[in-house]
Each structure stands twice: as structure tokens, then as C-alpha cells.
N, C-alpha and C. Protein backbone atom coordinates (compact mmCIF):
# COMPACT_ATOMS: atom_id res chain seq x y z
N UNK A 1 -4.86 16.20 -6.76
CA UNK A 1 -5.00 15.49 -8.01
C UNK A 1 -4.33 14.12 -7.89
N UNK A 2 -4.47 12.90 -8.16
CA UNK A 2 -4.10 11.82 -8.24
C UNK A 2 -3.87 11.15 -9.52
N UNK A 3 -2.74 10.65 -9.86
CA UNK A 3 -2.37 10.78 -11.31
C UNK A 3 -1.17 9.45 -11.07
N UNK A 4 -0.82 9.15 -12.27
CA UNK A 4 0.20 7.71 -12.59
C UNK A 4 1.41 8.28 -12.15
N UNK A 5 2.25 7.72 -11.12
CA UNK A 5 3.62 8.63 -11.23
C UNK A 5 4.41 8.36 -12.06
N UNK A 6 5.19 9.40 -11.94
CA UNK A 6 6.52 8.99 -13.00
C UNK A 6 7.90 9.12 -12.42
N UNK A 7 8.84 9.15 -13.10
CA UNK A 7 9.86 9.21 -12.35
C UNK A 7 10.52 10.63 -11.77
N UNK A 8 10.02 11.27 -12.20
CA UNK A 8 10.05 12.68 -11.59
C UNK A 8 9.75 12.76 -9.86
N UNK A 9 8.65 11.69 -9.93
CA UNK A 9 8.09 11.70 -8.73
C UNK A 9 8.52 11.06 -7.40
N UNK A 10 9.64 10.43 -7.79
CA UNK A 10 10.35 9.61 -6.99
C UNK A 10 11.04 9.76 -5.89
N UNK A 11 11.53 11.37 -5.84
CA UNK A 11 12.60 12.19 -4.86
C UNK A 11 11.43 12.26 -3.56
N UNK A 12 10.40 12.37 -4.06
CA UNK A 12 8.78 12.65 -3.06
C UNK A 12 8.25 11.66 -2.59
N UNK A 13 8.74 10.58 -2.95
CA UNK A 13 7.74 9.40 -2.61
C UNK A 13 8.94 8.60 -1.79
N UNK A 14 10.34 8.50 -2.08
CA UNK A 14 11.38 8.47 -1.04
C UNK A 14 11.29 9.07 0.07
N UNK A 15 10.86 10.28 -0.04
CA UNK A 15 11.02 11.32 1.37
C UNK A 15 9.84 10.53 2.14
N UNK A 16 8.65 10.68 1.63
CA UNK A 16 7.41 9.98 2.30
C UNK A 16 7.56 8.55 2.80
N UNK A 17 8.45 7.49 1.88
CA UNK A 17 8.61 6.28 2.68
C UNK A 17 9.75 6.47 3.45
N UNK A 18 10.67 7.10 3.80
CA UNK A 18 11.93 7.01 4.13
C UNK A 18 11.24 7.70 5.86
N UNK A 19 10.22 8.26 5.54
CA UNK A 19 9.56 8.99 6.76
C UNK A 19 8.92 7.78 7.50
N UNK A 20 8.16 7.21 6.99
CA UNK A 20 7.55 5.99 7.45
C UNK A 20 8.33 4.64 8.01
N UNK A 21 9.66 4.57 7.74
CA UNK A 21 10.79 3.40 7.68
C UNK A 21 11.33 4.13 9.25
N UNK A 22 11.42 5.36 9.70
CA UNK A 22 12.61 6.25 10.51
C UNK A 22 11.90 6.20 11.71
N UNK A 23 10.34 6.95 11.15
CA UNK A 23 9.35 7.41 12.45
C UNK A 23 8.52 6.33 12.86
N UNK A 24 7.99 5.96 11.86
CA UNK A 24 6.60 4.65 12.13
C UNK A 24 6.90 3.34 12.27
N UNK A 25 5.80 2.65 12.18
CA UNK A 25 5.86 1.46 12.14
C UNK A 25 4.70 0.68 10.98
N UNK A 26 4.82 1.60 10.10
CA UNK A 26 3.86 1.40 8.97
C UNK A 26 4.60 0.43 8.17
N UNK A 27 6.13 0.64 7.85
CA UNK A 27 7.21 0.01 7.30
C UNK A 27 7.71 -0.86 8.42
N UNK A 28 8.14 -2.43 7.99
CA UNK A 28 8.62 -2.82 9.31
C UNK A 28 9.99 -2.75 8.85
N UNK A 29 10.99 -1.96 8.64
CA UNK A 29 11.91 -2.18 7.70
C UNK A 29 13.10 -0.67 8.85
N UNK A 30 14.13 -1.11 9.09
CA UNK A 30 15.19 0.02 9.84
C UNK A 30 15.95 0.87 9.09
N UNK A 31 16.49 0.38 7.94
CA UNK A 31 17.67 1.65 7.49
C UNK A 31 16.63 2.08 6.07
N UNK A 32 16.61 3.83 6.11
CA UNK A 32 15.91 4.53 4.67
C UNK A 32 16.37 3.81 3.58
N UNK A 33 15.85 4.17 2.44
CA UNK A 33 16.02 3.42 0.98
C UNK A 33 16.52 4.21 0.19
N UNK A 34 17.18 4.41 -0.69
CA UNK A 34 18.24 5.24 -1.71
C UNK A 34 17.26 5.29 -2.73
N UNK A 35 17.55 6.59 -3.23
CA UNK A 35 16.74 6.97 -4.40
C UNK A 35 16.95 5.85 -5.61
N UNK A 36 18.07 5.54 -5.38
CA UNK A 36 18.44 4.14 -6.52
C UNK A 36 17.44 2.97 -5.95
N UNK A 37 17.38 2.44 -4.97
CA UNK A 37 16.33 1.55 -4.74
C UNK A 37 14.69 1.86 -5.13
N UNK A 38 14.26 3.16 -5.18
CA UNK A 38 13.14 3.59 -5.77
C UNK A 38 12.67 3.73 -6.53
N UNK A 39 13.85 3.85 -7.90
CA UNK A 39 13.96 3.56 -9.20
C UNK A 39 13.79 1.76 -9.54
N UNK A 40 14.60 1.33 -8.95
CA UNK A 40 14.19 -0.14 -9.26
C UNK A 40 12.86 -0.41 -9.06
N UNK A 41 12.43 -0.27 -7.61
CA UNK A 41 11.04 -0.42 -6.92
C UNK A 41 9.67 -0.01 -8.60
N UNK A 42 10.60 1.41 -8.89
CA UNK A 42 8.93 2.01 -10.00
C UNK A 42 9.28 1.33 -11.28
N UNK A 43 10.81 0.89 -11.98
CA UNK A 43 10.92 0.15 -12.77
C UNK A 43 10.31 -1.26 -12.88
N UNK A 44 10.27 -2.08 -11.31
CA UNK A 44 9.88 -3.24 -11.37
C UNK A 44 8.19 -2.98 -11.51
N UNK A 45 7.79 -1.91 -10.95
CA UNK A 45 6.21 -1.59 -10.90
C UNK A 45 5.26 -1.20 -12.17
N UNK A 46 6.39 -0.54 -13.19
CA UNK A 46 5.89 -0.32 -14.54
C UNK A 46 5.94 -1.74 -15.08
N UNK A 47 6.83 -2.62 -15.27
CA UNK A 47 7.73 -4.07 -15.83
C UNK A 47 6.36 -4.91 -15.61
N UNK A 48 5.75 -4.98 -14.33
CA UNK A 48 4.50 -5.74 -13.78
C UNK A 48 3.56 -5.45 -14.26
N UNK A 49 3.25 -4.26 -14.55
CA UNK A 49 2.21 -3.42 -14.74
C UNK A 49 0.65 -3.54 -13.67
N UNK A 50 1.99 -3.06 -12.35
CA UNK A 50 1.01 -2.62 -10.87
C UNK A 50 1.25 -1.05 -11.25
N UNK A 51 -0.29 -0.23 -10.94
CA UNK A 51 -0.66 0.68 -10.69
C UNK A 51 0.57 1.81 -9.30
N UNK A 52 0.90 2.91 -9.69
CA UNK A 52 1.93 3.26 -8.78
C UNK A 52 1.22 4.70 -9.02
N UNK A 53 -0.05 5.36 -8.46
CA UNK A 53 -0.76 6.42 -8.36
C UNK A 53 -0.09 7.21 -7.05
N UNK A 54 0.45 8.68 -7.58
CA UNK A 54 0.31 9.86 -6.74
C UNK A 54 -0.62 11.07 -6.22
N UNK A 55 -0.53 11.22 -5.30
CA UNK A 55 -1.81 12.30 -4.88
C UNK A 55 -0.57 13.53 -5.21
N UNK A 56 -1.00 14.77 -6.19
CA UNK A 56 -0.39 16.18 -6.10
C UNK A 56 -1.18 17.11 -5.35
N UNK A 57 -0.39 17.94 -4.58
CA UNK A 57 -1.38 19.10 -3.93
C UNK A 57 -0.08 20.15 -3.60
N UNK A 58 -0.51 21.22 -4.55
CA UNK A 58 0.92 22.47 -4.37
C UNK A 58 2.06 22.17 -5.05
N UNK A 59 2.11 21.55 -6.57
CA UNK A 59 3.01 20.93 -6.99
C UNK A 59 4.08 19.98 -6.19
N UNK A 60 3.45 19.13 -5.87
CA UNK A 60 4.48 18.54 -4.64
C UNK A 60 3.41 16.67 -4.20
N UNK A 61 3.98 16.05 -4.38
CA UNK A 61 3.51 14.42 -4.43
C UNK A 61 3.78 14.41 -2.79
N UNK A 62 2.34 14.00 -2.37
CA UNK A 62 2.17 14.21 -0.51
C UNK A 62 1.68 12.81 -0.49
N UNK A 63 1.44 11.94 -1.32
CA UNK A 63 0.84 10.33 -0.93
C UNK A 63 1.22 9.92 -2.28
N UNK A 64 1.30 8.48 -1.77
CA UNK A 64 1.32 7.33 -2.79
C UNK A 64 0.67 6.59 -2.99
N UNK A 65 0.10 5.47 -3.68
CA UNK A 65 0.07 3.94 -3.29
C UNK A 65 -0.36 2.98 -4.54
N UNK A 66 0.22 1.93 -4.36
CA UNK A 66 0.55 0.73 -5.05
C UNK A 66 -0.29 -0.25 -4.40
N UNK A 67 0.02 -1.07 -5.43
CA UNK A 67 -0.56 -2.75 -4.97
C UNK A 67 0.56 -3.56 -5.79
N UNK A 68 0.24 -5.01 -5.37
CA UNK A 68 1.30 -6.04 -5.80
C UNK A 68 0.68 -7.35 -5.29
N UNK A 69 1.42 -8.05 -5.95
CA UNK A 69 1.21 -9.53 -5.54
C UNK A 69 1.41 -10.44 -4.46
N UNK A 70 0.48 -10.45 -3.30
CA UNK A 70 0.04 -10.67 -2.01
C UNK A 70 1.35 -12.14 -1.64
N UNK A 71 1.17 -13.22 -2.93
CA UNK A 71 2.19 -14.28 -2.00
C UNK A 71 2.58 -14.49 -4.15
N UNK A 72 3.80 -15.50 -3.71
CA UNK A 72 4.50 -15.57 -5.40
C UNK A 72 4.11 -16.67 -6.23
N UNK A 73 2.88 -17.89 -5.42
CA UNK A 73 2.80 -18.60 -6.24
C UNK A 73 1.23 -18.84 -7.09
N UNK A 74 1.24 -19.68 -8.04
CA UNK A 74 0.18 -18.95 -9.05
C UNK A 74 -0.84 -19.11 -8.73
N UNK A 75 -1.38 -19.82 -7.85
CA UNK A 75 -2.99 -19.87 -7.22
C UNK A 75 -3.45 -18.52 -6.51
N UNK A 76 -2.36 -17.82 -6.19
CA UNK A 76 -2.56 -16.27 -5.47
C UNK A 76 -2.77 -15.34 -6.71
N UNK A 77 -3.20 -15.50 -7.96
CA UNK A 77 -3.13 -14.43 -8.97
C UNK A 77 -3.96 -13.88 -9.05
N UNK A 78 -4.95 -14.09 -8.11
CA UNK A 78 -6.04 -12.94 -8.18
C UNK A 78 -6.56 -12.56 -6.49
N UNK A 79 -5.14 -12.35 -5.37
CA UNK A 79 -5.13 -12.04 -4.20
C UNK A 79 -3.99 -11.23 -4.75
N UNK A 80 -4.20 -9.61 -4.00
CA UNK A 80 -3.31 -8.98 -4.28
C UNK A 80 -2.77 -7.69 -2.84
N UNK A 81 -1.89 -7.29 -2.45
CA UNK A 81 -1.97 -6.28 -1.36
C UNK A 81 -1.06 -5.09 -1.47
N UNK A 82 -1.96 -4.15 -1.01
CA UNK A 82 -1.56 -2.84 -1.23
C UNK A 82 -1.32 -2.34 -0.36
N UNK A 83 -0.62 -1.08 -0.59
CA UNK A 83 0.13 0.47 0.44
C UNK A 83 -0.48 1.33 0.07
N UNK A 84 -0.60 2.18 1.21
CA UNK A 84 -1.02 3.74 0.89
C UNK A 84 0.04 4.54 1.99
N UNK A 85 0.70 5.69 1.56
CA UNK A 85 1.55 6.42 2.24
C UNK A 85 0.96 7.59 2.49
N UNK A 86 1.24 8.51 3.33
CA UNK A 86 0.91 10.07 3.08
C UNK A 86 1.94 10.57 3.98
N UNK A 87 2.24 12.03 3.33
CA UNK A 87 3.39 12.38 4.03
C UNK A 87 2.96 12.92 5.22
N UNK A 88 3.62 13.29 6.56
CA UNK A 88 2.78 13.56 7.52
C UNK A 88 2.40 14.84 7.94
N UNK A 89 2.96 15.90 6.69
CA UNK A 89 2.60 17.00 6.85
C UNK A 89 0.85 17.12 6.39
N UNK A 90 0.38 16.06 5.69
CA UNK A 90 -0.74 16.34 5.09
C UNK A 90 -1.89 15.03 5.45
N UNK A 91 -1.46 14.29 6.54
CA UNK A 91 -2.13 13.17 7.42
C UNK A 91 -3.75 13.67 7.57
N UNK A 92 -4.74 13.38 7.47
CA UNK A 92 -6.18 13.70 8.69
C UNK A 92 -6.91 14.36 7.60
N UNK A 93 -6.16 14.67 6.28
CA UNK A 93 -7.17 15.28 5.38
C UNK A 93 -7.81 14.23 4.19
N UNK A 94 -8.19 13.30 4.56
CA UNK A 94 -8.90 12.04 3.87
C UNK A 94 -8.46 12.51 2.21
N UNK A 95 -6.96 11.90 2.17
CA UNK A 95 -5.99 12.12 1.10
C UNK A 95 -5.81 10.35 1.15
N UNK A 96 -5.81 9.54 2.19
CA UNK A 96 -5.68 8.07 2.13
C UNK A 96 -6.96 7.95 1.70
N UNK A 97 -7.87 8.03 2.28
CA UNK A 97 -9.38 7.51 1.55
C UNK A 97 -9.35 8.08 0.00
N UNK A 98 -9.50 8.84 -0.51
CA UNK A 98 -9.33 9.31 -1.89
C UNK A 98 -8.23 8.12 -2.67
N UNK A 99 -7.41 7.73 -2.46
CA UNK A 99 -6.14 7.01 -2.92
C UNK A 99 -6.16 5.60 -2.89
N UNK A 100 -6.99 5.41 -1.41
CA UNK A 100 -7.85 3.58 -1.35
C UNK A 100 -8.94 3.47 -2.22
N UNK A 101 -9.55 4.78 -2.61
CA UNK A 101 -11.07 4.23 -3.74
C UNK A 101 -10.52 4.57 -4.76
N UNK A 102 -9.34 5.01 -5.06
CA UNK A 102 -8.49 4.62 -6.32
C UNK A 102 -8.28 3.09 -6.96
N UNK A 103 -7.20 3.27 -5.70
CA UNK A 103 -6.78 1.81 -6.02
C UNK A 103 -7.89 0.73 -5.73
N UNK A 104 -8.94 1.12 -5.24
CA UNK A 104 -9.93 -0.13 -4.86
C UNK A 104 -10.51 -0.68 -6.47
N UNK A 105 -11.07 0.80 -7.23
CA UNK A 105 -11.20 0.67 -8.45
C UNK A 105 -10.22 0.24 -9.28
N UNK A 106 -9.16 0.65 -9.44
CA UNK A 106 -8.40 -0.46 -10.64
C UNK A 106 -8.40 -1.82 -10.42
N UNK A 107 -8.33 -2.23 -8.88
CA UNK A 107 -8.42 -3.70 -8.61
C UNK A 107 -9.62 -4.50 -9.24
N UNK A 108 -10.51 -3.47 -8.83
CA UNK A 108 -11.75 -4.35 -9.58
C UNK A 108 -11.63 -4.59 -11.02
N UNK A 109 -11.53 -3.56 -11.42
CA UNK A 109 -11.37 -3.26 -12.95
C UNK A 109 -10.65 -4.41 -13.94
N UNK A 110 -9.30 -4.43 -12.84
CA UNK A 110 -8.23 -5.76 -13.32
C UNK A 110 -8.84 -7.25 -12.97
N UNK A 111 -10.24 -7.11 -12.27
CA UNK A 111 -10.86 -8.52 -12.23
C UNK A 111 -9.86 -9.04 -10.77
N UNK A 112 -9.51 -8.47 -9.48
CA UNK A 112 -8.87 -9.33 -8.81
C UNK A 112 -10.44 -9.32 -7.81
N UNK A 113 -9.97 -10.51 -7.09
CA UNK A 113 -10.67 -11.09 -6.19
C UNK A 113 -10.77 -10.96 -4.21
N UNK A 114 -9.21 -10.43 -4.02
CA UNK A 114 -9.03 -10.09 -2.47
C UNK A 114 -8.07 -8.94 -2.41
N UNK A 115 -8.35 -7.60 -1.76
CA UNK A 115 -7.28 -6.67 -1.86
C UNK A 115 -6.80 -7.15 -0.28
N UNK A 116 -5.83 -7.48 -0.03
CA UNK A 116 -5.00 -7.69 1.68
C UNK A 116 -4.51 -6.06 1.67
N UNK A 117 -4.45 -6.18 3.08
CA UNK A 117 -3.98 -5.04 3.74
C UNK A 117 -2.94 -5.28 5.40
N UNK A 118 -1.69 -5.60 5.12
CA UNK A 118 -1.12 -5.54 6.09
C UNK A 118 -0.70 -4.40 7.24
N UNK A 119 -1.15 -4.53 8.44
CA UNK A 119 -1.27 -2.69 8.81
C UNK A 119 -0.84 -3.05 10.34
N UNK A 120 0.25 -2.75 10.79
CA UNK A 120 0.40 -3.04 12.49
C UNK A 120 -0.11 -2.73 13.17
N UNK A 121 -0.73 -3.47 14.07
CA UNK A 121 -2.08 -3.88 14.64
C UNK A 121 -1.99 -2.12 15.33
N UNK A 122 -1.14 -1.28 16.06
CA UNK A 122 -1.13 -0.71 16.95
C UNK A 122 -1.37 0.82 15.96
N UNK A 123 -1.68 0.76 14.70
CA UNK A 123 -2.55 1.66 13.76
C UNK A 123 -3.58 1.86 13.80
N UNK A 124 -4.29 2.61 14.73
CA UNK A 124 -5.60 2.92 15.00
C UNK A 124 -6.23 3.30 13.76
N UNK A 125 -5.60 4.39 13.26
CA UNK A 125 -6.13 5.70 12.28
C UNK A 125 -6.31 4.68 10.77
N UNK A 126 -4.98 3.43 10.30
CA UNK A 126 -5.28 2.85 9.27
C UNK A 126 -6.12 1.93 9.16
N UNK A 127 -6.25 1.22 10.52
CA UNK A 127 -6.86 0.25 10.64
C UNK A 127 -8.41 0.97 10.74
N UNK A 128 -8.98 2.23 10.92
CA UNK A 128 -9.94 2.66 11.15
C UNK A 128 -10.91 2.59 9.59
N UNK A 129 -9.61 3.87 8.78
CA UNK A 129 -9.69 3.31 7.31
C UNK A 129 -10.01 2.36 6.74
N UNK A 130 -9.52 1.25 6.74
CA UNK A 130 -9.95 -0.05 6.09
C UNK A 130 -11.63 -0.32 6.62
N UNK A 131 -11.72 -0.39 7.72
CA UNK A 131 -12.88 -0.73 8.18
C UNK A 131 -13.98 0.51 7.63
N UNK A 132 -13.36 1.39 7.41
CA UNK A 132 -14.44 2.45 6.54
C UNK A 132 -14.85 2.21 5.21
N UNK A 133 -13.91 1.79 4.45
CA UNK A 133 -14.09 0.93 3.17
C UNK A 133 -14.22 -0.24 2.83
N UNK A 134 -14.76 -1.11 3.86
CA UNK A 134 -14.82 -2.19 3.77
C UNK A 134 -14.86 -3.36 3.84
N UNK A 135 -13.27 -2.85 4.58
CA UNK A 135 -12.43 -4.20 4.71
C UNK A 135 -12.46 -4.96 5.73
N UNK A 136 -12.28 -5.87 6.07
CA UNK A 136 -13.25 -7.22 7.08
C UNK A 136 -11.53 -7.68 7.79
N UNK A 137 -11.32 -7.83 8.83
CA UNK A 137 -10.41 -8.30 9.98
C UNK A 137 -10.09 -9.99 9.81
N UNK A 138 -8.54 -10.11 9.08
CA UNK A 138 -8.69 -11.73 9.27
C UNK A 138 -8.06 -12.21 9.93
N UNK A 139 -7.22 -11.62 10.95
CA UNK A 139 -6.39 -12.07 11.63
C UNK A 139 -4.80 -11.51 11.92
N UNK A 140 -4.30 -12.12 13.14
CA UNK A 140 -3.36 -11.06 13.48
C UNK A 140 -1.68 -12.11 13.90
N UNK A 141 -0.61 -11.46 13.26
CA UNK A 141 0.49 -12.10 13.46
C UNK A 141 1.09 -11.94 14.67
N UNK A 142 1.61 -12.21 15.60
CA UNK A 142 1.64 -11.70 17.05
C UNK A 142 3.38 -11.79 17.09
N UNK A 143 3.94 -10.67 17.25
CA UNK A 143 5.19 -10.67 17.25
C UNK A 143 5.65 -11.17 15.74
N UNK A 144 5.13 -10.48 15.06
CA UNK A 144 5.95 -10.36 13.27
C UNK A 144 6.82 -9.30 13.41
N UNK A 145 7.00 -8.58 13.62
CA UNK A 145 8.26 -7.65 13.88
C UNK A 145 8.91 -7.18 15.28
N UNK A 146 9.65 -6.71 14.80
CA UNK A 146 10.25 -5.84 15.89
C UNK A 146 11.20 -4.72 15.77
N UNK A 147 10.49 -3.88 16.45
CA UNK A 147 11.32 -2.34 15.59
C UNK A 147 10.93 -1.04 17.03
N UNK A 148 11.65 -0.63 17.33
CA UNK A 148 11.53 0.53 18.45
C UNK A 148 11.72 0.12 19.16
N UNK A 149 12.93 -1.38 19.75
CA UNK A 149 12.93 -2.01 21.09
C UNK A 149 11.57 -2.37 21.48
N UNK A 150 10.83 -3.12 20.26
CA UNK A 150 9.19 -3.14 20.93
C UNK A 150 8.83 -4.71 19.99
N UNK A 151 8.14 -5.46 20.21
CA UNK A 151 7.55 -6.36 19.49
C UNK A 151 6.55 -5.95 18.62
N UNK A 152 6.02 -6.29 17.74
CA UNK A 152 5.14 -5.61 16.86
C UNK A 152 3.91 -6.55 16.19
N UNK A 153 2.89 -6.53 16.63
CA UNK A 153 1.94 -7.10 16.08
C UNK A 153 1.06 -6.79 14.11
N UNK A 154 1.16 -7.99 13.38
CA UNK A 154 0.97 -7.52 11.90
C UNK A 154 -0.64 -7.87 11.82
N UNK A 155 -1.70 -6.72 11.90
CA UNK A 155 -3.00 -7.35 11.23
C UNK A 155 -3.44 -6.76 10.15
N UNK A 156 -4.03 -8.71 9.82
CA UNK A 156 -4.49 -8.70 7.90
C UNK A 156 -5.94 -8.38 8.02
N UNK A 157 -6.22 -7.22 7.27
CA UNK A 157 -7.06 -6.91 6.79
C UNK A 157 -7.83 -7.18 4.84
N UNK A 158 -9.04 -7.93 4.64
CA UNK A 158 -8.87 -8.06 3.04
C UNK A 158 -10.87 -7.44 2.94
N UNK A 159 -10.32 -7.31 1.42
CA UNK A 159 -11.45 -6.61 1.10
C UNK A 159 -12.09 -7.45 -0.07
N UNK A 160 -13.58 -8.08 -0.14
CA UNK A 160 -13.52 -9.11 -0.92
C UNK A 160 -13.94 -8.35 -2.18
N UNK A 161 -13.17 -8.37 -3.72
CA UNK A 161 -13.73 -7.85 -4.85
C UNK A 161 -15.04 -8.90 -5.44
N UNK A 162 -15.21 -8.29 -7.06
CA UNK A 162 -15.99 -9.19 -7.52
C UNK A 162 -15.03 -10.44 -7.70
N UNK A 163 -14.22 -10.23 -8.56
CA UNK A 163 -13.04 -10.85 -8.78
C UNK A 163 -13.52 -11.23 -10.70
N UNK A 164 -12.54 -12.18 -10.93
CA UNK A 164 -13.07 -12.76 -12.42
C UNK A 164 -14.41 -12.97 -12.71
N UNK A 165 -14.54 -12.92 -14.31
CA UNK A 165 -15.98 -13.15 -14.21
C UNK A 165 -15.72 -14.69 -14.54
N UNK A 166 -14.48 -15.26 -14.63
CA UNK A 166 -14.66 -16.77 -15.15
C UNK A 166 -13.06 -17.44 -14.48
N UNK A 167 -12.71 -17.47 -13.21
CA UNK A 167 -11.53 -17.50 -12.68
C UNK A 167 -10.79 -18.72 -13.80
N UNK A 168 -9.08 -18.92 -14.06
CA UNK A 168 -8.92 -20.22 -14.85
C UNK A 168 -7.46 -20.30 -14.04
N UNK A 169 -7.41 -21.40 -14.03
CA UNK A 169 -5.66 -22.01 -13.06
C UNK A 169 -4.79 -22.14 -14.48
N UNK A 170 -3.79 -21.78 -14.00
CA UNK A 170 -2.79 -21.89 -15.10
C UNK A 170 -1.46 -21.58 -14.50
């Protein structure tokens, strides 16, 4: 079931990113995040009013994902980029695809124009994803991180929406 989280849901969605920050390289990020940082994270996410959808299966939140605002200044207000998590007990069961045509739909819905997808290049399985839904290859950061004693390559993936029906600068 995929549903709005709440804060209940937070102890689950820590465990799932804190998994991704330790093991992967999905997060380019080294020390886990405190349940207090997760609270801010869904406070600032309600405050925005970005979409913060959970997948339930067995009473128990096994994926996440959000979107947010791709860069901070105002010509980017209708470029936006999103996450999708899954915990890895429940990986390969097209629980990310279900959760990307989620969020693909509210994007539209909200009238944006480019969903980005930042995904390290050496992500076969996400990067496979995107290209299943869509999403078109724009290029690749070469040595944007570094994490596992390893250099780490960042590629942008975007997906073009309709976007506005009448875009306005402001």
C-alpha cells in the first residue's frame, strides 16, 4: 500500500536511509542520521508541501520517496529531483517502480516540468529503472564523491513532464 507518511513512520524510513548511507552508495553521505534529523527532514517536507509517500507491506514501511527542489534559485521552480529508497530486505520486487509512477504522477499533477534523478553512475539496477520510465541520460559528474576509499561517479538522469500550462517568472 503506498500512502502519505506520517510521523509514526519515521523509525522505518531512518532504518532504510541509515541502510543506504552505511552499505551503498545511493547516499553520498558517511555518518547515519538521528531520528531527530528525520523529524526535521518530514517537518521541513510537510512546511514545503513536497510529497513524502510510503510503501506498507506487513505493517511495516519497506520504501520511501520524496521529491524537492532540484537547485534554490527561482528560475528552477518547475525542475524538481527525487529519491526512492527500499529497504533491502524487499529490493527486486518492483516496489521502486510502483513508488516512481507515484511520484511521477503528483509531479505532473503539480504542473512541474523536469523530474532529475541523481543516481551513481555504478547503479545498474536504478539507473535501469529510470530508463524504464522514461527517463533520458544527461550527463555524468566524474569524481563527485568519494566514499568506500573509491571515487564515485554522479549520473543525471531527467524525465521531461508536461510542465505548466502557462509557465510565469516571478
Amino acid at each position: 500500500m503506498i500512502r502519505e507518511a506520517t510521523k509514526n513512520d519515521l523509525s522505518d524510513i531512518l532504518e532504510i536511509y541509515n541502510d543506504a548511507i552505511l552499505n551503498t552508495t545511493a547516499v553520498y553521505d558517511y555518518q547515519a542520521h538521528t531520528l531527530e534529523d528525520r523529524v526535521l527532514w518530514y517537518e521541513n517536507k510537510k512546511r514545503d508541501g513536497y510529497p513524502l509517500l510510503v510503501f506498507e507491506k506487513d505493517a511495516k514501511v519497506v520504501a520511501y520517496a520524496t521529491f524537492g527542489p532540484f537547485r534554490a534559485w527561482p528560475a528552477y521552480k518547475y525542475t524538481i529531483e527525487h529519491s526512492v529508497y527500499v529497504h533491502q530486505d524487499y529490493r527486486g520486487a518492483g516496489i521502486a517502480t510502483q513508488m516512481m509512477q507515484e511520484i511521477i504522477k503528483i509531479a505532473t499533477g503539480r504542473e512541474y516540468a523536469t523530474l532529475v534523478a541523481g543516481i551513481d553512475a555504478a547503479n545498474e539496477s536504478s539507473i535501469k529503472l529510470h530508463k524504464k520510465l522514461g527517463f533520458e541520460f544527461s550527463g555524468t559528474i566524474k569524481k563527485a564523491g568519494f566514499k568506500f576509499n573509491q571515487w564515485l561517479d554522479l549520473a543525471f538522469y531527467q524525465l521531461e513532464l508536461k510542465g505548466p500550462k502557462k509557465p510565469i517568472e516571478e
